[in-house]
C-alpha atoms as a PDB file:
ATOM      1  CA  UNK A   1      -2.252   8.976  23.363  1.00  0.00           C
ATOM      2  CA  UNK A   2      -4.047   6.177  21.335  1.00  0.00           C
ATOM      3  CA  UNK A   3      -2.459   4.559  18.639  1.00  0.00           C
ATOM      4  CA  UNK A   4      -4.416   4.812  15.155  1.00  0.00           C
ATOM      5  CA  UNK A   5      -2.491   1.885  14.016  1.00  0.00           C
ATOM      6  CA  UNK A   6      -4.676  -1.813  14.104  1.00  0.00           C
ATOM      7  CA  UNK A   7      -2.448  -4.586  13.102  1.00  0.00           C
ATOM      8  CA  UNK A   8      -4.666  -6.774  10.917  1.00  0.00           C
ATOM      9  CA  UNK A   9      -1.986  -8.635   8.755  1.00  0.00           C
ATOM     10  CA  UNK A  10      -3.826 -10.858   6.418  1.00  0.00           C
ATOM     11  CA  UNK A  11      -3.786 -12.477   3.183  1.00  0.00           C
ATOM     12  CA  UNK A  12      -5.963 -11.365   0.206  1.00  0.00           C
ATOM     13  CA  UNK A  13      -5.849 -11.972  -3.757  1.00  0.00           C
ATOM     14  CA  UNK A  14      -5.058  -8.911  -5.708  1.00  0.00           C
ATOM     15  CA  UNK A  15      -8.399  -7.136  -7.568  1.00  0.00           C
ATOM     16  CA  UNK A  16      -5.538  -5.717 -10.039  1.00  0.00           C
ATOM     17  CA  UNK A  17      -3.042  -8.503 -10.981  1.00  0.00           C
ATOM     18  CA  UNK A  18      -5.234 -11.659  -9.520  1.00  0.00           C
ATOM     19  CA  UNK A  19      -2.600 -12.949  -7.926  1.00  0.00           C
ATOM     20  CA  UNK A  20      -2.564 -14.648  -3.871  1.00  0.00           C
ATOM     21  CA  UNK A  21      -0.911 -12.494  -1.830  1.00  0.00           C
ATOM     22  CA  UNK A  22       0.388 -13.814   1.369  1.00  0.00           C
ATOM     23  CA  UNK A  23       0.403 -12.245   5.049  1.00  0.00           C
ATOM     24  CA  UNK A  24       3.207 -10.523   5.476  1.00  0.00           C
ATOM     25  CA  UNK A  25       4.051 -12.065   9.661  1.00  0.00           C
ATOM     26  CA  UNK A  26       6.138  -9.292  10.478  1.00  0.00           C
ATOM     27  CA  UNK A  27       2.965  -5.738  10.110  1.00  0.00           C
ATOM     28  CA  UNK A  28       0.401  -5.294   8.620  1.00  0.00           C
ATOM     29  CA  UNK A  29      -0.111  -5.943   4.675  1.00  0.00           C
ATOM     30  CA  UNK A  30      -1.341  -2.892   3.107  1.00  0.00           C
ATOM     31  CA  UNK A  31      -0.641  -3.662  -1.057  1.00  0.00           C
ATOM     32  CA  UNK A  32       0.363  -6.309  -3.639  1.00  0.00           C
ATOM     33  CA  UNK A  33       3.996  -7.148  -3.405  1.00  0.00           C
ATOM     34  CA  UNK A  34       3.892  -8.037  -7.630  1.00  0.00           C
ATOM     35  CA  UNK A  35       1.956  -4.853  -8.291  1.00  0.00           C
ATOM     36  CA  UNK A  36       2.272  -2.636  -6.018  1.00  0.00           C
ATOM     37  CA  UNK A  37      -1.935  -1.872  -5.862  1.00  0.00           C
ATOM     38  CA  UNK A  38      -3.778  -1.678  -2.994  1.00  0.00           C
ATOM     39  CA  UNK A  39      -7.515  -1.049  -1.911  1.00  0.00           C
ATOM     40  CA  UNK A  40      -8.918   2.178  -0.118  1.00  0.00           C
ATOM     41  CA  UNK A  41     -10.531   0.339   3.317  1.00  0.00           C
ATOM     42  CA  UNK A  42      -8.833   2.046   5.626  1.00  0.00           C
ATOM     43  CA  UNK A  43      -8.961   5.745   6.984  1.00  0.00           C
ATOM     44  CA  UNK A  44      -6.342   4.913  10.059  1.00  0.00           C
ATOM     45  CA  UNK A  45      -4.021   1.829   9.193  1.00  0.00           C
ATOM     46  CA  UNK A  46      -6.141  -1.249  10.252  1.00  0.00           C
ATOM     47  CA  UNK A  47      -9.162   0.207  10.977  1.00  0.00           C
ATOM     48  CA  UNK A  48     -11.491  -0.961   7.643  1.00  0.00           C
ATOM     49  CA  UNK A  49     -13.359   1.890   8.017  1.00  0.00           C
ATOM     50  CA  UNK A  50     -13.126   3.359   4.603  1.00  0.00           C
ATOM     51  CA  UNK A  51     -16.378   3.201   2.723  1.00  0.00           C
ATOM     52  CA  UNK A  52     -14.843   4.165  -1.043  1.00  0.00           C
ATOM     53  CA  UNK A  53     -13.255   0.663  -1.431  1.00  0.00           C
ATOM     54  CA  UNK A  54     -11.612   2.010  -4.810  1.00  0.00           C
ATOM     55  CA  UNK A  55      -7.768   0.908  -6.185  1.00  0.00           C
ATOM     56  CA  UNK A  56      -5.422   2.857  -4.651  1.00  0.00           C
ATOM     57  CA  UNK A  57      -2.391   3.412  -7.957  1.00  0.00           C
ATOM     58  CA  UNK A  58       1.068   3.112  -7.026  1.00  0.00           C
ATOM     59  CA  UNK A  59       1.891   6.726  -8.801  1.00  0.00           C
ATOM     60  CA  UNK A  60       5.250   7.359  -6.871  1.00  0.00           C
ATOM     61  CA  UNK A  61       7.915   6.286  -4.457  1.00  0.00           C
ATOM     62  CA  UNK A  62       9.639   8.980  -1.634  1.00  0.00           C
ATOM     63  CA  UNK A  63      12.400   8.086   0.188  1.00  0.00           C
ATOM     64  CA  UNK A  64      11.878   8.554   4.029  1.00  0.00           C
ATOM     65  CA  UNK A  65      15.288   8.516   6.138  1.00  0.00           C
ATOM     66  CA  UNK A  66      13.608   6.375   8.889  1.00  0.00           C
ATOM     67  CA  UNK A  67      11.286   4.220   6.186  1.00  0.00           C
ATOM     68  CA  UNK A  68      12.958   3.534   3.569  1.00  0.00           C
ATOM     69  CA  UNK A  69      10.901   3.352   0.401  1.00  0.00           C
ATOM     70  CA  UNK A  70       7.464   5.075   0.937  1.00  0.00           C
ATOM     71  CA  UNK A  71       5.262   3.960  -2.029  1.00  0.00           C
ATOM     72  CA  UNK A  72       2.694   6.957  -2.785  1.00  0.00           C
ATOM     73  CA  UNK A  73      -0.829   5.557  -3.811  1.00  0.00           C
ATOM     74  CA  UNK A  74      -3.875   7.372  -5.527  1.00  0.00           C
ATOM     75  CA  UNK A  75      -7.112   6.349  -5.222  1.00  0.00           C
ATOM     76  CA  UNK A  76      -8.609   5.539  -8.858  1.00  0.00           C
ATOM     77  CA  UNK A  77     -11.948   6.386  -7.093  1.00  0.00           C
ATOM     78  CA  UNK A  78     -11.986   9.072  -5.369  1.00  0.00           C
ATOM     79  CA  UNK A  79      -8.812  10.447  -6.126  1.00  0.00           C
ATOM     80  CA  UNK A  80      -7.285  10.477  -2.633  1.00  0.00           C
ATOM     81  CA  UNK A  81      -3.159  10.322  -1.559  1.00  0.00           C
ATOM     82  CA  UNK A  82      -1.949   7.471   0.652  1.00  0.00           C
ATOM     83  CA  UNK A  83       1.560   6.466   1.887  1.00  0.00           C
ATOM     84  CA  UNK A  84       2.652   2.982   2.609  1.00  0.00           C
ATOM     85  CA  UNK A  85       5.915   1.633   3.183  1.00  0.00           C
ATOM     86  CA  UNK A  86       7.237  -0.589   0.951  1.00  0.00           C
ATOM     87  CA  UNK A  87       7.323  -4.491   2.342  1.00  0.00           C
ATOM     88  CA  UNK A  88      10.585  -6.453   2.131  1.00  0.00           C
ATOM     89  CA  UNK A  89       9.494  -8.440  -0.521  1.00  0.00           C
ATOM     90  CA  UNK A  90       7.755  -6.055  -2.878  1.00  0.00           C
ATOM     91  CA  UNK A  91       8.602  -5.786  -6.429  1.00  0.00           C
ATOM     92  CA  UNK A  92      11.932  -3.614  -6.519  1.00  0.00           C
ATOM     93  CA  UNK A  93      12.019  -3.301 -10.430  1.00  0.00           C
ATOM     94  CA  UNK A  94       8.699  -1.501 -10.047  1.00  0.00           C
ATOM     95  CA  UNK A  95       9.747   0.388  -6.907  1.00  0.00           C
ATOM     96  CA  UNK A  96      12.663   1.699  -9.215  1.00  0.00           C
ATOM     97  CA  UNK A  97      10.384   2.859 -11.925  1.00  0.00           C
ATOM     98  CA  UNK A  98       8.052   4.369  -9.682  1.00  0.00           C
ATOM     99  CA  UNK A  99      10.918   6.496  -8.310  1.00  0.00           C
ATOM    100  CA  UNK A 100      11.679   8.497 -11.297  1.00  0.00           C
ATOM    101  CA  UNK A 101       8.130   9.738 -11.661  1.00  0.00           C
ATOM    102  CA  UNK A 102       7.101  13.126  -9.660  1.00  0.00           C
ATOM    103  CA  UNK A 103       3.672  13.520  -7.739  1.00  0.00           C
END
């Protein structure tokens, strides 16, 4: 079976919260660690083949036994759910607040 997973782990700047946002060195970076947004490009993890290109919302956090923290995005676009686990050195305090808010 073929993975659907392409590890591109680059840096970008935030289009919410301007800020640099590093490569992450150990996956892929899929959000903002200060923010918690990220950007609809992909359709598989990697793959940049995505044409809406809207802000994906942080709207809620699940907790995944094997994961961890799962941060649940919405697309400001086009309104669609993605899942993303949380990086080591994301923003716990919003993490937190994110987890006592229901989907």
């Amino acid at each position: 079976m073929l993975s659907r997973f392409t590890k591109i782990d680059e840096g970008f700047v935030c289009e919410n919260c301007g800020k640099k946002v590093e490569k992450l060195g150990y996956t892929c970076r899929n959000h903002c660690p200060y923010c918690l947004h990220s950007k609809h490009v992909d359709i598989n993890p990697g793959d940049r083949a995505e044409e809406c290109h809207g802000m994906l919302e942080p709207v809620s956090v699940e907790l995944d036994a094997k994961k961890g923290y799962v941060i649940v995005f919405k697309c400001q676009k086009c309104g669609a759910i993605r899942r993303n686990k949380a990086a080591t050195d994301d923003n716990m305090d919003l993490i937190i607040k994110l987890s006592a808010r229901q989907l």
